[in-house]
Each structure stands twice: as structure tokens, then as C-alpha cells.
Protein backbone atom coordinates (compact mmCIF):
# COMPACT_ATOMS: atom_id res chain seq x y z
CA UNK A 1 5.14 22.38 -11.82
CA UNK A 2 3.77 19.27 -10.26
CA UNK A 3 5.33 16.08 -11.37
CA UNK A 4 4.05 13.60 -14.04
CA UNK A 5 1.63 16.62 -15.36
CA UNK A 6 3.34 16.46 -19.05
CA UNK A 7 1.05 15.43 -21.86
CA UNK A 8 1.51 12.92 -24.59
CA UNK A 9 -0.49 10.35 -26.89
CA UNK A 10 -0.17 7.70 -23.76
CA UNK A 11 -3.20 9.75 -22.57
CA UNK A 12 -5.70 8.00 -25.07
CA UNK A 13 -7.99 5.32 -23.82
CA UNK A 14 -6.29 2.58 -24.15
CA UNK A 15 -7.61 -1.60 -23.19
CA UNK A 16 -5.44 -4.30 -21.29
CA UNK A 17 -5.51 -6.37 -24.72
CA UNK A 18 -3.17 -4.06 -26.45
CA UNK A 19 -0.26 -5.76 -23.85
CA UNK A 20 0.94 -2.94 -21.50
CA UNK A 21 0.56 -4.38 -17.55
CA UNK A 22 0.23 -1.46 -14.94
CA UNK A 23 1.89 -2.68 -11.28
CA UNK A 24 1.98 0.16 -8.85
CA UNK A 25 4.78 -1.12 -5.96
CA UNK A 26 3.78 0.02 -2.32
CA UNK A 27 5.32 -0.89 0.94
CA UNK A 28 7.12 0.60 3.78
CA UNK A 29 10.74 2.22 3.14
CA UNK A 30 13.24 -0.93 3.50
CA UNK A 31 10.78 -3.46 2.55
CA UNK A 32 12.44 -4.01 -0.54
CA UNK A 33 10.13 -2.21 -3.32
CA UNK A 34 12.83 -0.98 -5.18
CA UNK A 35 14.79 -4.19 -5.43
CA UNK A 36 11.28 -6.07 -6.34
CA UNK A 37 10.96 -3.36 -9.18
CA UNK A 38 14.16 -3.83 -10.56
CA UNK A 39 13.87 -7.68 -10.45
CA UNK A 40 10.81 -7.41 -12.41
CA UNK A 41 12.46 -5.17 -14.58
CA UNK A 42 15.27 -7.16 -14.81
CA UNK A 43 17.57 -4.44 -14.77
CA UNK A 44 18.50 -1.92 -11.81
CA UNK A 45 15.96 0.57 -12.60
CA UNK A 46 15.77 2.29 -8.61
CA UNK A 47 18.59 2.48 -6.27
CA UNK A 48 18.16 -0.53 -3.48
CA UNK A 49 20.55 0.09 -0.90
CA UNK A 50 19.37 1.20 2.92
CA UNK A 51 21.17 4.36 2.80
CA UNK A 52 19.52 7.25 2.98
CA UNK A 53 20.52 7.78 -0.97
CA UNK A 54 19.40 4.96 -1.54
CA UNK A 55 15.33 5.69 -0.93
CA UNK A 56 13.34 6.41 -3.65
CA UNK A 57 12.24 10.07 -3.01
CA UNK A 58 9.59 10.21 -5.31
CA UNK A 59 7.05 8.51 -7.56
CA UNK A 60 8.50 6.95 -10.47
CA UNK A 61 7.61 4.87 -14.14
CA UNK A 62 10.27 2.50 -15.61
CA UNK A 63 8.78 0.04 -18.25
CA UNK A 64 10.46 -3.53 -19.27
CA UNK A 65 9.31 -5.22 -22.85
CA UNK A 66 9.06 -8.64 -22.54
CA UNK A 67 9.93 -11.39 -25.11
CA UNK A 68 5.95 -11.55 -26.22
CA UNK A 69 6.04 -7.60 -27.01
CA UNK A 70 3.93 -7.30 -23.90
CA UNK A 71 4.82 -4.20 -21.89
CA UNK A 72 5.57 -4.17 -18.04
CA UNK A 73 4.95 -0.42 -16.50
CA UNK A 74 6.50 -0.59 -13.27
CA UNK A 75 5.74 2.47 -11.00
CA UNK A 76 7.58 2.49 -7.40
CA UNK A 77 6.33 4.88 -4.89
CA UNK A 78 7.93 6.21 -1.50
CA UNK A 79 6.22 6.20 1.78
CA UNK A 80 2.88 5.57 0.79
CA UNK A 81 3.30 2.90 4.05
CA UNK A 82 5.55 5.34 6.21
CA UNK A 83 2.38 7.29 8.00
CA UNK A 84 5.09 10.00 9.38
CA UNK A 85 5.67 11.21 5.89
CA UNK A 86 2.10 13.21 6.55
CA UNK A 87 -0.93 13.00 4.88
CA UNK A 88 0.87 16.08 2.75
CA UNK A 89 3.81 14.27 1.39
CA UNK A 90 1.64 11.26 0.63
CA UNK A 91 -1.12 12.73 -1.38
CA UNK A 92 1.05 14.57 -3.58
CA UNK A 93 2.51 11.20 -4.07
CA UNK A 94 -0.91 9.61 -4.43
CA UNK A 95 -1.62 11.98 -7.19
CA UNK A 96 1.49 11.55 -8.96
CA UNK A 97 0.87 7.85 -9.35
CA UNK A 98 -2.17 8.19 -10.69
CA UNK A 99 -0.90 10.68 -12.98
CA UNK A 100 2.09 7.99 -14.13
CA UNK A 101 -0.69 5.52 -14.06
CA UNK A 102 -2.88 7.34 -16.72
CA UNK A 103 -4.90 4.54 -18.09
CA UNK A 104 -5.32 2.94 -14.35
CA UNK A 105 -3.67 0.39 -11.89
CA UNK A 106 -3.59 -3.64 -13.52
CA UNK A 107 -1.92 -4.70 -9.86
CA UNK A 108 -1.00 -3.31 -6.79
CA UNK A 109 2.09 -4.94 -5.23
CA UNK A 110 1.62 -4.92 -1.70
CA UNK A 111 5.49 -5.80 -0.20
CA UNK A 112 6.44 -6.92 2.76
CA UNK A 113 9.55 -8.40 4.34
CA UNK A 114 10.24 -11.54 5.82
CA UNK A 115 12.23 -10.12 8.02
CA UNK A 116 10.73 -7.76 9.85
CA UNK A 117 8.23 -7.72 11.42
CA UNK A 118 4.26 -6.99 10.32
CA UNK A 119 3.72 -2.80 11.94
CA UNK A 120 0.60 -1.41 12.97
CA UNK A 121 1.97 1.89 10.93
CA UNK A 122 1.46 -0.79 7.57
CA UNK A 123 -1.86 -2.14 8.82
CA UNK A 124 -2.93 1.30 9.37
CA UNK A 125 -1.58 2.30 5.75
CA UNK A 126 -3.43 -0.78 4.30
CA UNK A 127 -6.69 0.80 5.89
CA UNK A 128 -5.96 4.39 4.52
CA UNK A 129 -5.65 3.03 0.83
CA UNK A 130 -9.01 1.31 1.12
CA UNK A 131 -10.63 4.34 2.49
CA UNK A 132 -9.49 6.83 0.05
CA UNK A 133 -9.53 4.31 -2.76
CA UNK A 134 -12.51 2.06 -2.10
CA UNK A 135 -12.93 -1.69 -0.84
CA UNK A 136 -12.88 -2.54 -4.70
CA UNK A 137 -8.74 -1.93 -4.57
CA UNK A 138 -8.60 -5.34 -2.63
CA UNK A 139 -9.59 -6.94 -5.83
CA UNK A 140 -6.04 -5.61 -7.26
CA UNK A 141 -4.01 -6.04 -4.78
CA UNK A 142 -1.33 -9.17 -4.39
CA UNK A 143 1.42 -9.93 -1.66
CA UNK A 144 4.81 -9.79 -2.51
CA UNK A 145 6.96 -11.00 0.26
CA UNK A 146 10.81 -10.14 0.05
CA UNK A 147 13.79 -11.85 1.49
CA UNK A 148 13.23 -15.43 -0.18
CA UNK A 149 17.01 -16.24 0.89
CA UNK A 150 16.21 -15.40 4.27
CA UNK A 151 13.55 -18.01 4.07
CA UNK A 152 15.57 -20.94 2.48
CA UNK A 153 18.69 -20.05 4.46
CA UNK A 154 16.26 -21.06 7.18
CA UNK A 155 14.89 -24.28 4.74
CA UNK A 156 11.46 -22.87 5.53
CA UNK A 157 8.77 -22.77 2.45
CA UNK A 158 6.54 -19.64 2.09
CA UNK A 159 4.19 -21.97 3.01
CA UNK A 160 5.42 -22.67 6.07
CA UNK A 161 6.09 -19.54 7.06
CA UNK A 162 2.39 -18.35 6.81
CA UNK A 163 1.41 -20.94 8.67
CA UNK A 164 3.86 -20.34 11.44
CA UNK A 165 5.42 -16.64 11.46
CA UNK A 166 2.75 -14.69 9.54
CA UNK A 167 0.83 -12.36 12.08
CA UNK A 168 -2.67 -13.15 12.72
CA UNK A 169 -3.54 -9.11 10.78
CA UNK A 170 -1.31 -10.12 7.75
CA UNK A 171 -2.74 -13.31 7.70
CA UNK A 172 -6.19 -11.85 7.28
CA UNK A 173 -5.08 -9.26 4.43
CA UNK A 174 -3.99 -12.41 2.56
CA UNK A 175 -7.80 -14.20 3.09
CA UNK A 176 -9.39 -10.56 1.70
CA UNK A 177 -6.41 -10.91 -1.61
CA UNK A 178 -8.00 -14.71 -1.86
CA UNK A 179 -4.05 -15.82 -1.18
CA UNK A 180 -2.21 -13.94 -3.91
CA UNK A 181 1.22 -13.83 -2.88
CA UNK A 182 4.03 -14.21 -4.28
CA UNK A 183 7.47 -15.33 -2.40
CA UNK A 184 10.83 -13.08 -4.27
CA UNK A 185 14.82 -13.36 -3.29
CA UNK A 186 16.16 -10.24 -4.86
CA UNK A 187 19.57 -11.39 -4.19
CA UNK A 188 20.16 -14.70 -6.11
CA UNK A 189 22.27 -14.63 -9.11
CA UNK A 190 20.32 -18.04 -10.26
CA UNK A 191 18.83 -16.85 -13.56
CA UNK A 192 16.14 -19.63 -13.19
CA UNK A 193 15.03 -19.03 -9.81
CA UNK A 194 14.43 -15.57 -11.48
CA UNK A 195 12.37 -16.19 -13.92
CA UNK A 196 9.81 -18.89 -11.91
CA UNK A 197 9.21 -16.02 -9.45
CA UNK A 198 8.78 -13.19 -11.93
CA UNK A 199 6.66 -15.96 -14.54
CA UNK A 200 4.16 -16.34 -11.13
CA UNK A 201 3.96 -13.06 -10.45
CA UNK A 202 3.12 -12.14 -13.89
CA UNK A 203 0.32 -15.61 -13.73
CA UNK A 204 -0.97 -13.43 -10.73
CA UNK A 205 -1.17 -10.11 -12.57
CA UNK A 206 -2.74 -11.55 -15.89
CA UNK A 207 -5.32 -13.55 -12.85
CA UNK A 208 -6.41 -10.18 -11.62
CA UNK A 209 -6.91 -9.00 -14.64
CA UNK A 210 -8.75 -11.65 -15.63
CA UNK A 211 -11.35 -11.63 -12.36
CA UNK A 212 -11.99 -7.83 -12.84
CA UNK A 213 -12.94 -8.21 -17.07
CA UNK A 214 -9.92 -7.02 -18.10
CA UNK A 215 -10.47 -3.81 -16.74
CA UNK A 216 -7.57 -1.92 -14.88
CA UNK A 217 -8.69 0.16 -11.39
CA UNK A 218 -9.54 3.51 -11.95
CA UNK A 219 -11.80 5.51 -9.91
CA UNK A 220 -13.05 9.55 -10.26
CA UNK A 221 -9.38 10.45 -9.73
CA UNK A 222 -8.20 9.01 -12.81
CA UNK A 223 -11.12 10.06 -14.63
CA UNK A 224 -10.27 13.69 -13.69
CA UNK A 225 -7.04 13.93 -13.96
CA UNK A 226 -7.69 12.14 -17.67
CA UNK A 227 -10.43 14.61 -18.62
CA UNK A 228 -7.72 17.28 -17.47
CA UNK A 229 -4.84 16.29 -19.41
CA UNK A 230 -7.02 15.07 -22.77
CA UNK A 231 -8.58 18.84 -22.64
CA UNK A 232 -5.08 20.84 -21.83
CA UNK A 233 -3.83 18.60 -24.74
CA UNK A 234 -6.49 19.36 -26.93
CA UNK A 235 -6.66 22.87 -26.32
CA UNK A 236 -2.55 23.49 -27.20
CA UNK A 237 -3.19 22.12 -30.19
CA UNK A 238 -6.11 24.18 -30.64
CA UNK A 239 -3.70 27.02 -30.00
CA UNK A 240 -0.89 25.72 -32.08
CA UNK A 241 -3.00 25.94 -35.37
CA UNK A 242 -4.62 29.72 -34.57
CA UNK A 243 -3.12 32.19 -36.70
CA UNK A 244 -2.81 36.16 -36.48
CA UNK A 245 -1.47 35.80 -33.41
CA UNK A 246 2.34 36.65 -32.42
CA UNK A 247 4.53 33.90 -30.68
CA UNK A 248 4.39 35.32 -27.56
CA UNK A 249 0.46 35.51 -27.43
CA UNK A 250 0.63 32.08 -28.10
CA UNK A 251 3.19 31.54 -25.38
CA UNK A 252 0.99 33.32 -22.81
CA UNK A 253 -2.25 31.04 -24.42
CA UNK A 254 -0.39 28.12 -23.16
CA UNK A 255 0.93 28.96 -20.44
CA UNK A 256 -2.18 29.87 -18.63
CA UNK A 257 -3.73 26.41 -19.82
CA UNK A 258 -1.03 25.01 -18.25
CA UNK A 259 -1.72 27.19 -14.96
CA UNK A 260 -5.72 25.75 -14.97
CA UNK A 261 -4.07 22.24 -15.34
CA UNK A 262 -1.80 22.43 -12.64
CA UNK A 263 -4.60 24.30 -10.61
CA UNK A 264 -7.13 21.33 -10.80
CA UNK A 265 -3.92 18.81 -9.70
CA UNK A 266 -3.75 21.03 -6.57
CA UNK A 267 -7.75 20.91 -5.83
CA UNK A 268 -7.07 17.16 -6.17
CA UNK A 269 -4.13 17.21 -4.32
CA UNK A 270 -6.06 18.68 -1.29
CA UNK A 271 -8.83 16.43 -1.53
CA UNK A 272 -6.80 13.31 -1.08
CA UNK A 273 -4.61 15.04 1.87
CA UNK A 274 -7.79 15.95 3.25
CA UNK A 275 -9.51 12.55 2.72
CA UNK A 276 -6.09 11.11 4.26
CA UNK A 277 -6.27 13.39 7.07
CA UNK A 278 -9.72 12.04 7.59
CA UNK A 279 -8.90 8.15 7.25
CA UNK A 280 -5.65 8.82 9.88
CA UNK A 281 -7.44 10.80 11.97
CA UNK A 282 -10.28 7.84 12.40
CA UNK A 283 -7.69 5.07 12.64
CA UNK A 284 -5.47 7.30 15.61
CA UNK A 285 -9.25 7.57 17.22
CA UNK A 286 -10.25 3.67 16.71
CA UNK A 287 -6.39 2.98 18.29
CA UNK A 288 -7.18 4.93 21.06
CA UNK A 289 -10.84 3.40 21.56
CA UNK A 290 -8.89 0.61 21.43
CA UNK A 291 -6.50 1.17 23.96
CA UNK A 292 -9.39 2.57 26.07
CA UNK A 293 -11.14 -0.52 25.94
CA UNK A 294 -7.81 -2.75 26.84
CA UNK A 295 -7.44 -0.86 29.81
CA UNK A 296 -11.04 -1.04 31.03
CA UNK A 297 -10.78 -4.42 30.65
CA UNK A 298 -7.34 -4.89 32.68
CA UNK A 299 -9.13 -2.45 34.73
CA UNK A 300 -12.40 -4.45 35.27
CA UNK A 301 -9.68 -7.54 35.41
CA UNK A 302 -7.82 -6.70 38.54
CA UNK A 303 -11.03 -5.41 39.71
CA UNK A 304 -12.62 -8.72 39.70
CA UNK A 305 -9.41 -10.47 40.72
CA UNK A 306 -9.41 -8.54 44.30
CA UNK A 307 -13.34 -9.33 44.39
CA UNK A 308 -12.06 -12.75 44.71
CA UNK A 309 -9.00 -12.35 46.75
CA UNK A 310 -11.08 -10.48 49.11
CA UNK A 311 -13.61 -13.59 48.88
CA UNK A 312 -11.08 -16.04 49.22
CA UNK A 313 -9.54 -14.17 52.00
CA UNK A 314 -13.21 -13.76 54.09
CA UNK A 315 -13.71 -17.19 53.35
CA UNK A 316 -10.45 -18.24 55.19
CA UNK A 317 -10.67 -16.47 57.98
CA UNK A 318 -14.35 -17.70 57.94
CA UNK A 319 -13.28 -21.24 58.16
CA UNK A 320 -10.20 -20.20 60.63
CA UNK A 321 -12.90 -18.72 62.97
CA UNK A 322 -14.83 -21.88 62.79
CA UNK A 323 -11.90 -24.13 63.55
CA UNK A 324 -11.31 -22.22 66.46
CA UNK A 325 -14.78 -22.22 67.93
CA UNK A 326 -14.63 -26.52 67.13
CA UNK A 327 -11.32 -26.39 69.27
CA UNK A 328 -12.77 -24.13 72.16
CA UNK A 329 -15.60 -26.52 71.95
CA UNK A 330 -13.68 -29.56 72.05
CA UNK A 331 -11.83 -28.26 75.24
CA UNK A 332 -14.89 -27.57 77.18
């Protein structure tokens, strides 16, 4: 059975004003999405560490209550930004967030790392997710950089470091967030420090909100998946109150509910690995047109630059030849 399929009340439509937040953590493996989860959770939800135990294998829900009663979901997902994990691996995982997400996405946090550096592999991945989920995601999305104590180790601001260190392509993903970022040090112990970065990142969550009308991103994958689950539901309880019918007819009633359900998460399954395929297959063919087009340039480059050698050379022995002739002439 495919993960996250289970069905409960959560399924209900339900509006941002009744306090739950949705934040759906993406990133490549080591950037520090599990740590970043657990800080907003303020508990250690997901394992952290760099070990190979340590990565979190699969899409997963913890929730924090705040102080307010206002509920954090916090859903951290592997490899979404790790393009050899194959569009396979990745739309299953696609799928299952959706699934966790159930009434949509309030924010996705995009995380990087201040200290490594900005990949091609996470600018591609940045391209897939607007491809399979539309340019309309961008409206969602906010930067959370990681490794804050790098940063003041170094006495450099956030702001600094954007205008310095940021790469010109992650530079340009902040322009199309409108600057939402977010600067976290997963490491300090200061309960103060803490609580000002987790208090902005919430201001930035409750700001996104805000500019899309209070409505959370869903697209036709949610509402199929939704339709799905409401109708399974619906139809076990449907079941549940039939009578004249043994246990085990009611058993095998369910059960092949159950088997359509988990047959219309495949279909959808395979139409976000294909649409994935699609998307990687047109960035590995605009890299390559890229490429191409580098090296006719250095190509038309060097060209030009022995044009002018030659030229330069023709024109020396030109005015060699010449300053012979004057010195033959001179002679005579």
C-alpha cells in the first residue's frame, strides 16, 4: 500500500482561518531540511546528522501547537532536489506529499546552505517543480538559508552575504520570491535567537498567505487525490452500515475499494514521473543547447582570434617588406 493513503476526518475542506499552517520543506540532501524542521518544531522531530541513517528516506508530517492554539504541519521530504534519485523515486514522493498535505501547501521552504555552494542539479530541481506544478508555486515559495553560525562566525549579515556570495541564479530565484528569505542557525542553544528566526519565518508564512487570499496551493492533484479519498471514505461507511451481509463480504467490499484507491494513486503516480521525465528530459536538452552554443562561440572565438593573428602577422611582414625596399632604396 502506498504511503499516506489512510483516511480520516482531516480530509474535510478545511480554510487557513481555522489556524493549521501547511510548510512543505524541500532542498537537496545535507542542506539542512531536517534540522530546519525540527527547529520549527522545536523538538527533534527528523534525524539531522550526515550519515547515511541520518537522511530522511521518505516523506513525512510532524505537527507543533503553538502558544496561540495555531497548528504548524511540518512535512520534510527527501530528494525532491537530488535529480539522481530518478524521476521514479521522486514522484512517488511528490504524491505522497500531497497526500500528507491534504488540504494544500500554505509555504514551501525552499533551503539552501550557506555553505555550499548554489548546484545546477538544485537550479534544475527548482525548474522541474515549476513545470510540473505551475509558475503560480513561486507565489508560495520562501528561502530558508541554513548555517547562520557559519555566517556570524564570519561577522557577515545575510545581507551581506547576498550581496557578495549569493550566485547570480540564486540571486534571481530570490527577485521571482519578491526577497522572502529567511536566515536560520540550527545549532545555537540561545533560546532567543530561536524564537526571532522562527517568529520571521512564521511573519513570512502568515505574508504568503495573506498575498494569495488566504488560500493554500492546490492544483488538480490535490483535487484528485481529495475526491479519491472523500469517496473511498464515504463508500466504507456506506459499507459499514449494509446489513445481510457476512463479515467477510464486507471485508472483500473494502478491500477492493481500497484496491481502486490505491489504483488511481498509481495513475497519478505515473503522470507526475512521466511529467518529470518530460521537464528533465527538456532541461538535460536546454544544458546541452547550452553547451553547444558555448562551444560555438569559443569556437567562432579562436576563429576570429587567428583571423587577426593572421592579419596582424600579414601586416608585419607587410611593413617589414616595405622597410626593406626604403633601405635598398636608400643604398642606391
Amino acid at each position: 500500500m502506498m504511503g499516506g493513503s489512510a483516511i480520516d476526518d482531516d480530509w474535510e475542506i478545511a480554510s487557513t482561518s481555522n489556524g493549521v499552517r501547511t510548510v512543505v520543506l524541500v532542498g537537496r540532501t545535507g542542506n539542512g531540511k531536517s534540522a530546519t524542521g525540527n527547529s520549527i518544531l522545536g523538538r527533534k522531530a527528523s534525524k539531522s546528522s550526515a550519515s547515511s541513517s541520518g537522511i530522511t528516506r521518505s516523506s513525512e508530517l510532524q505537527k507543533t501547537v503553538l502558544k496561540d492554539g495555531q497548528i504548524i504541519n511540518v512535512i520534510d521530504t527527501p530528494g525532491l532536489f537530488d535529480l539522481s534519485s530518478g524521476p521514479e523515486f521522486v514522484g512517488k514522493e511528490i504524491v505522497k506529499c500531497i497526500n500528507l498535505a491534504k488540504d494544500g501547501i500554505h509555504a514551501v521552504l525552499v533551503v539552501f546552505s550557506v555553505r555550499t555552494r548554489f548546484s545546477k542539479e538544485e537550479e534544475a530541481a527548482l525548474c522541474s517543480l515549476q513545470t510540473l506544478f505551475g509558475r503560480k508555486i513561486i507565489d508560495y515559495m520562501i528561502v530558508v538559508f541554513t548555517g547562520g553560525d557559519d555566517l556570524e562566525d564570519d561577522d557577515t549579515t545575510l545581507e551581506e552575504y547576498l550581496g557578495g556570495k549569493c550566485p547570480q541564479p540564486l540571486k534571481e530565484i530570490l527577485v521571482l520570491c519578491e526577497n522572502r528569505c529567511v536566515l536560520f542557525d540550527n545549532k545555537t542553544k540561545d533560546e532567543k535567537k530561536r524564537a526571532e528566526q522562527f517568529q520571521r519565518l512564521l511573519f513570512l508564512v502568515n505574508m504568503v498567505i495573506a498575498q494569495n487570499g488566504g488560500r493554500p496551493y492546490t492544483d488538480d492533484l490535490f483535487v484528485e487525490l481529495k475526491k479519491g479519498a472523500i469517496k473511498l471514505r464515504d463508500q466504507q461507511e456506506e459499507v459499514d452500515s449494509l446489513t445481510g451481509y457476512s463479515k467477510e463480504q464486507i471485508s472483500e467490499l473494502k478491500e477492493q475499494m481500497q484496491q481502486t484507491y490505491e489504483d488511481q494513486l498509481r495513475r497519478i503516480t505515473e503522470m507526475v514521473e512521466l511529467k518529470l521525465k518530460e521537464a528533465t528530459t527538456g532541461l538535460e536538452q536546454q544544458l546541452a543547447e547550452e553547451q553547444a552554443a558555448r562551444l560555438r562561440a569559443e569556437e567562432s572565438a579562436q576563429l576570429a582570434q587567428k583571423r587577426s593573428e593572421d592579419e596582424i602577422r600579414k601586416l608585419r611582414e607587410h611593413l617589414q617588406k616595405a622597410e626593406e625596399e626604403l633601405r635598398r632604396q636608400g643604398c642606391t
